[in-house]
N, C-alpha and C. Protein backbone atom coordinates (compact mmCIF):
# COMPACT_ATOMS: atom_id res chain seq x y z
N UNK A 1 112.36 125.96 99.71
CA UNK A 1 111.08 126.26 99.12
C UNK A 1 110.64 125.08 98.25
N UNK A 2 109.47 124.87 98.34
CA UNK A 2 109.31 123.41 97.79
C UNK A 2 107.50 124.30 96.52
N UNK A 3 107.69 123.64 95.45
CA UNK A 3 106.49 124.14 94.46
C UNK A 3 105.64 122.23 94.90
N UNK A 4 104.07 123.08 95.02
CA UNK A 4 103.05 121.56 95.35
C UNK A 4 102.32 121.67 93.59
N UNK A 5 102.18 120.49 93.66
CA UNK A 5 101.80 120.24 91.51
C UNK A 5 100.34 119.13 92.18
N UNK A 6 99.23 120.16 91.45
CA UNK A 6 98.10 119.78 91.32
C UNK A 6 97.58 119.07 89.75
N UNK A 7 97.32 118.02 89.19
CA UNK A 7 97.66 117.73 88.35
C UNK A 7 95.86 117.84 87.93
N UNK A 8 95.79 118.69 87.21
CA UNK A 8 94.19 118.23 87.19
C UNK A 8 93.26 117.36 85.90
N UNK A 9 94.60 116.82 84.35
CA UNK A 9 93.74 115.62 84.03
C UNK A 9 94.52 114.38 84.82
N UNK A 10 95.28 114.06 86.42
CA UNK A 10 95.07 112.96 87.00
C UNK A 10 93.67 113.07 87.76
N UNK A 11 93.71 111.43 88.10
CA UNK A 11 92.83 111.54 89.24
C UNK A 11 92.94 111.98 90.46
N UNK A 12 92.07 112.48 91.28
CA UNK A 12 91.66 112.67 92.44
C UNK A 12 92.58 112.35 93.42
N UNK A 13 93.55 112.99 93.97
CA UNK A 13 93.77 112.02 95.58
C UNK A 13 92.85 111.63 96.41
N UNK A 14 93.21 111.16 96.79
CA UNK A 14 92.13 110.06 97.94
C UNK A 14 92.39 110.61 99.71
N UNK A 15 92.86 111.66 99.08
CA UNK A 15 92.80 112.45 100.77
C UNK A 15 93.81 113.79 100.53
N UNK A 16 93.96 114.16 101.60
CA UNK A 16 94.48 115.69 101.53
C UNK A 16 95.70 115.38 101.65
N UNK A 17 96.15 115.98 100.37
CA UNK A 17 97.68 115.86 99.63
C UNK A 17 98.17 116.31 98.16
N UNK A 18 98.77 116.82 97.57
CA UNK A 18 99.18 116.98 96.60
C UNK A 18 99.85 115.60 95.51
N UNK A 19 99.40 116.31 94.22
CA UNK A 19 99.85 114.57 93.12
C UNK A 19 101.48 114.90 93.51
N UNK A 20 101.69 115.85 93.60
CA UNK A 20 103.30 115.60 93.96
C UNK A 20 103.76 117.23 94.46
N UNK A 21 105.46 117.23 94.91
CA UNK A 21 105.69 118.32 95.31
C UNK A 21 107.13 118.43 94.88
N UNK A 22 107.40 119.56 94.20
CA UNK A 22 108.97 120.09 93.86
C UNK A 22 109.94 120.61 94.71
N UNK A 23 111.06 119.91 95.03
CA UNK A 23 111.99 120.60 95.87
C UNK A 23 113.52 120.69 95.14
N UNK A 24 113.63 121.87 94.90
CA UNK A 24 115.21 121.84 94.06
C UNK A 24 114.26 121.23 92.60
N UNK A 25 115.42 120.19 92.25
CA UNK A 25 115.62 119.42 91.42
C UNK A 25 114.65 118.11 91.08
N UNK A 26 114.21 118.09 92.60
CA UNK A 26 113.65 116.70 92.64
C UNK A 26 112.40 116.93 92.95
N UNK A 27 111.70 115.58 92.06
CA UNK A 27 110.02 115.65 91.85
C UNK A 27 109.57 114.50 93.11
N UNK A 28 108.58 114.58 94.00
CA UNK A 28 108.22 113.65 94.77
C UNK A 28 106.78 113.59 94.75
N UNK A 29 106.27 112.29 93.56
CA UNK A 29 105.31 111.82 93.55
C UNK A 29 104.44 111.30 94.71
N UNK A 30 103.09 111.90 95.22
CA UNK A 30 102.41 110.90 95.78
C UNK A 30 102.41 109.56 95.55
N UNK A 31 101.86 108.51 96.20
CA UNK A 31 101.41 107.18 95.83
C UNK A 31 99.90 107.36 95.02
N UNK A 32 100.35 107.00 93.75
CA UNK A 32 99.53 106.99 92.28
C UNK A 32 98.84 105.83 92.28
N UNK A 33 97.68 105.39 92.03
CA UNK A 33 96.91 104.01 92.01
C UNK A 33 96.32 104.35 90.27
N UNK A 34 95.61 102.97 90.00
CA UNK A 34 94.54 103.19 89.07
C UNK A 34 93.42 103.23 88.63
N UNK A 35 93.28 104.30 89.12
CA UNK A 35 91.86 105.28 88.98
C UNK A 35 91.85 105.70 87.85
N UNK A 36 91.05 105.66 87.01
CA UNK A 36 90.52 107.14 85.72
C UNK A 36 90.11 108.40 86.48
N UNK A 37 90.70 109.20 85.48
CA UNK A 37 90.70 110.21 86.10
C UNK A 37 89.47 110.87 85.44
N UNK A 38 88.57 110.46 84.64
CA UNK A 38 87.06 111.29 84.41
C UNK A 38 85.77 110.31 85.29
N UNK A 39 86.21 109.37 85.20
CA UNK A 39 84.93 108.54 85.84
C UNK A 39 85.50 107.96 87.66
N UNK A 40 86.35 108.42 87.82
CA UNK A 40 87.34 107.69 89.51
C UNK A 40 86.71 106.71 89.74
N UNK A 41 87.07 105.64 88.38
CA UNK A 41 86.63 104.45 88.75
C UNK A 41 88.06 103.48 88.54
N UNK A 42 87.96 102.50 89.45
CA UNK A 42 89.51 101.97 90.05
C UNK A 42 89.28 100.80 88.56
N UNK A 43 90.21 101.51 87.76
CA UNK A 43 90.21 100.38 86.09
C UNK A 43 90.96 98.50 86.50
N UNK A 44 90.04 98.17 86.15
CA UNK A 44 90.30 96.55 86.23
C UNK A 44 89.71 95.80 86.70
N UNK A 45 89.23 96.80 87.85
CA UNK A 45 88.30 96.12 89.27
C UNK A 45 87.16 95.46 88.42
N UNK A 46 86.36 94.10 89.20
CA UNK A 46 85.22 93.31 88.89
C UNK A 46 84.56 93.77 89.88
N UNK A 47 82.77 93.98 90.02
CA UNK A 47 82.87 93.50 90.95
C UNK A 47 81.07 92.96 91.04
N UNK A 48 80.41 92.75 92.06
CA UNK A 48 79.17 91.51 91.79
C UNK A 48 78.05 92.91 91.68
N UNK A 49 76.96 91.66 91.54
CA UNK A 49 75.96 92.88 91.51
C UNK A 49 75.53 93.67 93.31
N UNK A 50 75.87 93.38 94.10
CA UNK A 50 76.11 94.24 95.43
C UNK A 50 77.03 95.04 95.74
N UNK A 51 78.17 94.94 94.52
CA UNK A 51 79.56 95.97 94.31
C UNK A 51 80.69 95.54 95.11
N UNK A 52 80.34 93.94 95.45
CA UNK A 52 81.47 93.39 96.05
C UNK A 52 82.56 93.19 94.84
N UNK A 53 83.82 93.56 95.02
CA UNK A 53 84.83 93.17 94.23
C UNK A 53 85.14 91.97 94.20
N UNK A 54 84.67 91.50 93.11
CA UNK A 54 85.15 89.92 92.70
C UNK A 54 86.07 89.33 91.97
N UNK A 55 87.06 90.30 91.61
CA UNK A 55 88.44 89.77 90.94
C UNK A 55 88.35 91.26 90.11
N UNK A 56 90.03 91.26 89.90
CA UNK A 56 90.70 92.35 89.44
C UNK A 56 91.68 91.88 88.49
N UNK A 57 92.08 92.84 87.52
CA UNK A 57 92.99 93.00 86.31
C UNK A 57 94.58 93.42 86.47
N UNK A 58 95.76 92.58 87.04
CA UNK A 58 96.61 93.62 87.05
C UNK A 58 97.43 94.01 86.30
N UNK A 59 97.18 93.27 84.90
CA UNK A 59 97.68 94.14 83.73
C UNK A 59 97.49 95.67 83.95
N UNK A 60 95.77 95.49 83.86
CA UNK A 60 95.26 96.57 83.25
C UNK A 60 95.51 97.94 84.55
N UNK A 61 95.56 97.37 85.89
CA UNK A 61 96.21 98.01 86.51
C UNK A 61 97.49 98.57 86.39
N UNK A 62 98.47 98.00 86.37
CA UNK A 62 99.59 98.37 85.77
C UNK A 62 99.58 99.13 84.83
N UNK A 63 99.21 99.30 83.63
CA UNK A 63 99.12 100.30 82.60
C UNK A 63 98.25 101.53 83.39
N UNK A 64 96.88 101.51 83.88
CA UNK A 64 96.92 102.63 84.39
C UNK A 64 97.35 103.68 85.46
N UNK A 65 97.64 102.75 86.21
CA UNK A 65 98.88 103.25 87.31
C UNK A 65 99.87 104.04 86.32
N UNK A 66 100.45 103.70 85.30
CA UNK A 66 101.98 104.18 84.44
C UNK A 66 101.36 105.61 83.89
N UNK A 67 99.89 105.13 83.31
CA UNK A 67 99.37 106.13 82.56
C UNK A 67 99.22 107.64 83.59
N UNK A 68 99.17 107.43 84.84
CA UNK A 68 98.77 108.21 85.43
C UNK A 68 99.78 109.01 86.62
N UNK A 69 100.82 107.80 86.29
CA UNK A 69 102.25 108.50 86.83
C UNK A 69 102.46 109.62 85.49
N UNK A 70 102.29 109.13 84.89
CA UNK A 70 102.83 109.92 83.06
C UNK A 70 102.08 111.22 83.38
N UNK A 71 101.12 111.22 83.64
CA UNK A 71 100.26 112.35 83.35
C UNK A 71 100.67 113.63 84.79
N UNK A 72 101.01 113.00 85.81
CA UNK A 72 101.61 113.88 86.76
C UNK A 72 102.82 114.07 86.81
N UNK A 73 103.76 113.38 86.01
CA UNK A 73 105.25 114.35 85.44
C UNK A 73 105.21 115.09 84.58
N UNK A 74 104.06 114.58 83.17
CA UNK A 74 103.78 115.76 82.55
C UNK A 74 103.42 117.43 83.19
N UNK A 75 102.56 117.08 83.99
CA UNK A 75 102.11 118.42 84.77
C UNK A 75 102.76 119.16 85.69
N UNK A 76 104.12 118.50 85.85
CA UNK A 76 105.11 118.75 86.95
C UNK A 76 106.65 119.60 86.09
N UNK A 77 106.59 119.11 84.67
CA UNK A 77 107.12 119.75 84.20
C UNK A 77 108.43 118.58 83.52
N UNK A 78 108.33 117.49 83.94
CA UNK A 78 109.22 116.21 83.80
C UNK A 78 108.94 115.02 82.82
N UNK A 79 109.61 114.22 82.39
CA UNK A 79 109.38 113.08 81.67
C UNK A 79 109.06 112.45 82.48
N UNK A 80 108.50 110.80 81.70
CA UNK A 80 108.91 109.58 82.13
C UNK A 80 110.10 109.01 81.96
N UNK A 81 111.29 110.05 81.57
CA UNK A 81 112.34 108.93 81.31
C UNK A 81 113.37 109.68 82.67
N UNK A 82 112.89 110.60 83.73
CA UNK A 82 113.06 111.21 84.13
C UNK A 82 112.81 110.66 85.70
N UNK A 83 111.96 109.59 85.50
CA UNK A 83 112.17 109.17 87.24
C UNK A 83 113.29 108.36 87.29
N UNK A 84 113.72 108.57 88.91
CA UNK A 84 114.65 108.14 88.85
C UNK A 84 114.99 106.49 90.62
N UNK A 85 113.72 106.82 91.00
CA UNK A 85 113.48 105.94 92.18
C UNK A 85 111.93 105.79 91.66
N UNK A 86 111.49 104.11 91.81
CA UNK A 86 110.26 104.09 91.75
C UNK A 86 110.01 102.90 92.95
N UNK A 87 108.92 102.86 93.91
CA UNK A 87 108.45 102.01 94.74
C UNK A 87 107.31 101.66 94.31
N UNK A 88 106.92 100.14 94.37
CA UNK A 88 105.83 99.68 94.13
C UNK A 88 105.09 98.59 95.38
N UNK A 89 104.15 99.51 95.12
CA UNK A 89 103.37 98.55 96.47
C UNK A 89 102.45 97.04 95.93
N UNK A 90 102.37 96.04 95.68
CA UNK A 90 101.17 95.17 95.52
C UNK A 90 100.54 93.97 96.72
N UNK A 91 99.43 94.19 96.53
CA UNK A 91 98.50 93.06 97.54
C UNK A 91 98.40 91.96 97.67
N UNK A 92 99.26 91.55 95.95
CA UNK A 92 99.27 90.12 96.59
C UNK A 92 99.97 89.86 95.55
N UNK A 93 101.80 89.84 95.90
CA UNK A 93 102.85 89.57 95.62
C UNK A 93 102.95 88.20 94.38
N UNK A 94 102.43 87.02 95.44
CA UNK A 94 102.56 85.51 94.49
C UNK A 94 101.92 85.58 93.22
N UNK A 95 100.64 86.52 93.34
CA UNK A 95 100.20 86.49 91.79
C UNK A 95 100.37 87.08 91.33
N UNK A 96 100.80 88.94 91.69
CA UNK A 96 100.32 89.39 90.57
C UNK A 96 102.42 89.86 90.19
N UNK A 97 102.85 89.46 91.07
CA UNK A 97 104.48 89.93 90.60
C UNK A 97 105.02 89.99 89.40
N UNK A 98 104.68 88.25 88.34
CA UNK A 98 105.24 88.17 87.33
C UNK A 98 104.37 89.12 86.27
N UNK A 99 103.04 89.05 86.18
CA UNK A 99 102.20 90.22 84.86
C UNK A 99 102.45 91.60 85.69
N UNK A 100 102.83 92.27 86.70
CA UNK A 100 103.22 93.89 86.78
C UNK A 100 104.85 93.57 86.08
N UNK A 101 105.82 92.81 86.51
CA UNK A 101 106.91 92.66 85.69
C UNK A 101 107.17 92.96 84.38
N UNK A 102 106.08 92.12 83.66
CA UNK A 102 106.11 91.87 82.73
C UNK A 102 105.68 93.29 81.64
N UNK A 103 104.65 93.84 82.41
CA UNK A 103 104.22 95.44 81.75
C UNK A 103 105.51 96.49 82.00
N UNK A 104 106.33 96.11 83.50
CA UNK A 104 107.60 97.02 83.69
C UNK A 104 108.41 97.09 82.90
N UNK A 105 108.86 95.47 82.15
CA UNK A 105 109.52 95.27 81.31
C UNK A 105 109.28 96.68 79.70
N UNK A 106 107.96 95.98 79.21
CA UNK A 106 107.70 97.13 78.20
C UNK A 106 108.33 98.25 78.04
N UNK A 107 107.88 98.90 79.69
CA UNK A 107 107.88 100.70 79.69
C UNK A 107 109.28 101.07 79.64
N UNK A 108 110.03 99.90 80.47
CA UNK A 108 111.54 100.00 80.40
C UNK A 108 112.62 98.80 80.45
N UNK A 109 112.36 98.86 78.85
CA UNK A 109 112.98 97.65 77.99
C UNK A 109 114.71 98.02 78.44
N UNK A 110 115.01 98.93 78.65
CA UNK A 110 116.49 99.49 78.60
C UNK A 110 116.97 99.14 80.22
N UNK A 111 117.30 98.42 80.76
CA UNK A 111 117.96 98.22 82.57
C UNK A 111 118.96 99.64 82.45
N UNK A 112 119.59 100.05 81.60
CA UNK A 112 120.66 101.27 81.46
C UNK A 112 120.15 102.77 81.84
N UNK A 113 118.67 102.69 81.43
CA UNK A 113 118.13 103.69 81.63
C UNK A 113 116.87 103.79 82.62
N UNK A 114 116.64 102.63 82.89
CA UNK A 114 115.11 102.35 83.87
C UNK A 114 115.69 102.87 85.05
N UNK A 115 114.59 103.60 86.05
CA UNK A 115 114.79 103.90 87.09
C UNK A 115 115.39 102.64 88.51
N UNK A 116 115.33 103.28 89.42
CA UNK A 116 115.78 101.71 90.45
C UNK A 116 114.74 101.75 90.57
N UNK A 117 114.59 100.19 91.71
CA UNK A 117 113.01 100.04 91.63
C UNK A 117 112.58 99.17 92.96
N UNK A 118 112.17 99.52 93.87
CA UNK A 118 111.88 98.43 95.46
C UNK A 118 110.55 97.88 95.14
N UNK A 119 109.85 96.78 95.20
CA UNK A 119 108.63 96.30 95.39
C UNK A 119 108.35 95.43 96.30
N UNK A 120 107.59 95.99 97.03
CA UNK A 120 106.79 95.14 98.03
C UNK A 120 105.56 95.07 98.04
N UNK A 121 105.49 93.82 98.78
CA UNK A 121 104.27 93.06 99.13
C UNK A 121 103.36 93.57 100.35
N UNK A 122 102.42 93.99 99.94
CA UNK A 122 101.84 94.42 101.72
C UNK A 122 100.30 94.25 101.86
N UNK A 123 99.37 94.13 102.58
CA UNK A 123 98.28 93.26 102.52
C UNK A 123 97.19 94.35 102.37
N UNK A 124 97.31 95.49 102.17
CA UNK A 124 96.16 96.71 101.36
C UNK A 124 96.75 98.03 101.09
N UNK A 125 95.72 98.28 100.68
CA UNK A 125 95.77 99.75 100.48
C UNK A 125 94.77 100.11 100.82
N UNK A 126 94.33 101.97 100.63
CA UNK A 126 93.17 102.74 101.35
C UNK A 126 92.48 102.33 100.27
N UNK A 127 92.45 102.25 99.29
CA UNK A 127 91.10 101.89 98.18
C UNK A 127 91.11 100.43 97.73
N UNK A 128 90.10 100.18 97.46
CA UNK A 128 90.53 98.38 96.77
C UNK A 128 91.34 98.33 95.42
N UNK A 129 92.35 98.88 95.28
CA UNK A 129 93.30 99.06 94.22
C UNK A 129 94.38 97.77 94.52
N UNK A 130 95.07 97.25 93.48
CA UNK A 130 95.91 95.95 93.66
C UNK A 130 97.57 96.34 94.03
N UNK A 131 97.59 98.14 93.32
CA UNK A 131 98.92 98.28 92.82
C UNK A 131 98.74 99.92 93.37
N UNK A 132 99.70 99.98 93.68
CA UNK A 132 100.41 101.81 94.04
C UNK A 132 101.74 101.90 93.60
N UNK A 133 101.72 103.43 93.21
CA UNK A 133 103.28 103.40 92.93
C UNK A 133 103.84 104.81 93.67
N UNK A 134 105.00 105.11 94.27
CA UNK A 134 105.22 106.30 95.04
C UNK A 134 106.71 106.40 94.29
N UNK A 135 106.87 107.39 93.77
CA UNK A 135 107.98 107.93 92.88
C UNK A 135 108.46 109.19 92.94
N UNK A 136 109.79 109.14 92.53
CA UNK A 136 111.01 110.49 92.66
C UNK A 136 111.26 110.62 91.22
N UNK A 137 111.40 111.58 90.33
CA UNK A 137 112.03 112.61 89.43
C UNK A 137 112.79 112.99 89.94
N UNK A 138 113.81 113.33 88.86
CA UNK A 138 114.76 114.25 88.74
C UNK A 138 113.92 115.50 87.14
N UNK A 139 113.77 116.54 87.73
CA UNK A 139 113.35 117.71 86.86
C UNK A 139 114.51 118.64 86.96
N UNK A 140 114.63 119.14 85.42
CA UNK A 140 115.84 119.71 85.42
C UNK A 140 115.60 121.23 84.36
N UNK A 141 116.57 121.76 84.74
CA UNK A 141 116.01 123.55 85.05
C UNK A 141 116.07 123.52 82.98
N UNK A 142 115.08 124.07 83.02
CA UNK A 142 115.10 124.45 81.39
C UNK A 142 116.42 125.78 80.90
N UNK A 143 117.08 125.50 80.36
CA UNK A 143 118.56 126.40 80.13
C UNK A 143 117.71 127.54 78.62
N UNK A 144 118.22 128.77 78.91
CA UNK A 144 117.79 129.86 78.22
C UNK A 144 119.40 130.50 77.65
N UNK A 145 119.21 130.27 76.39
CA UNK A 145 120.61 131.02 75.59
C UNK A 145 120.22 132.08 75.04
């Protein structure tokens, strides 16, 4: 039996799917981008006055991507100190590797306690987003004495 977690202050999925789904123990995040979740506007993005995207932020990506993983373990019933596999997708590896690093670093200053972590390089995504992240929890049964 698996529980599906609708997270409703994240954003929007971008197609038919749940922000994540509970099986047992374990939390399995959709792939999370950074979107705001009141205005579903992709945070960082530039773009011209025809709405061509003309350069992007991936700091600021990175923080909202985290912000918005945060907000669907909250709603799932889990921490952030609580994932325990994280995959990261980015578009363009050579640049933006070392500043998403560098924000990873922050969130998890501790290697003892940071989740594992695969990142790859791959040449899009479904939205013009720079960064995705697709993640596993471990949620653990609340004990009643």
């Amino acid at each position: 039996m698996s529980g599906v977690i609708r997270a409703g202050a994240a954003p929007r999925p971008v197609g038919q799917y749940p922000h994540a789904r509970r099986v047992g123990d374990l939390l399995f995040l959709s792939g999370i981008g950074p979107r705001d979740a009141g205005s579903n506007a992709i945070v960082g993005n530039v773009h011209d006055a025809e709405g061509r995207l003309i350069s992007y932020d991936i700091d600021a990506q990175t923080r909202a991507v985290f912000a918005n993983v945060r907000t669907v373990l909250e709603a799932s019933g889990a921490r952030w100190e609580d994932l325990v596999d994280v995959t990261v997708y980015l578009t363009d590896m050579a640049h933006d590797f070392k500043a998403y690093n560098a924000v990873w670093a922050e969130y998890f200053p501790d290697i003892d306690t940071a989740p594992c972590r695969t990142t790859l390089g791959i040449t899009a995504l479904p939205t013009p987003i720079a960064i995705e992240l697709k993640c596993i929890a471990v949620v653990r049964q609340a004990t009643t004495e």
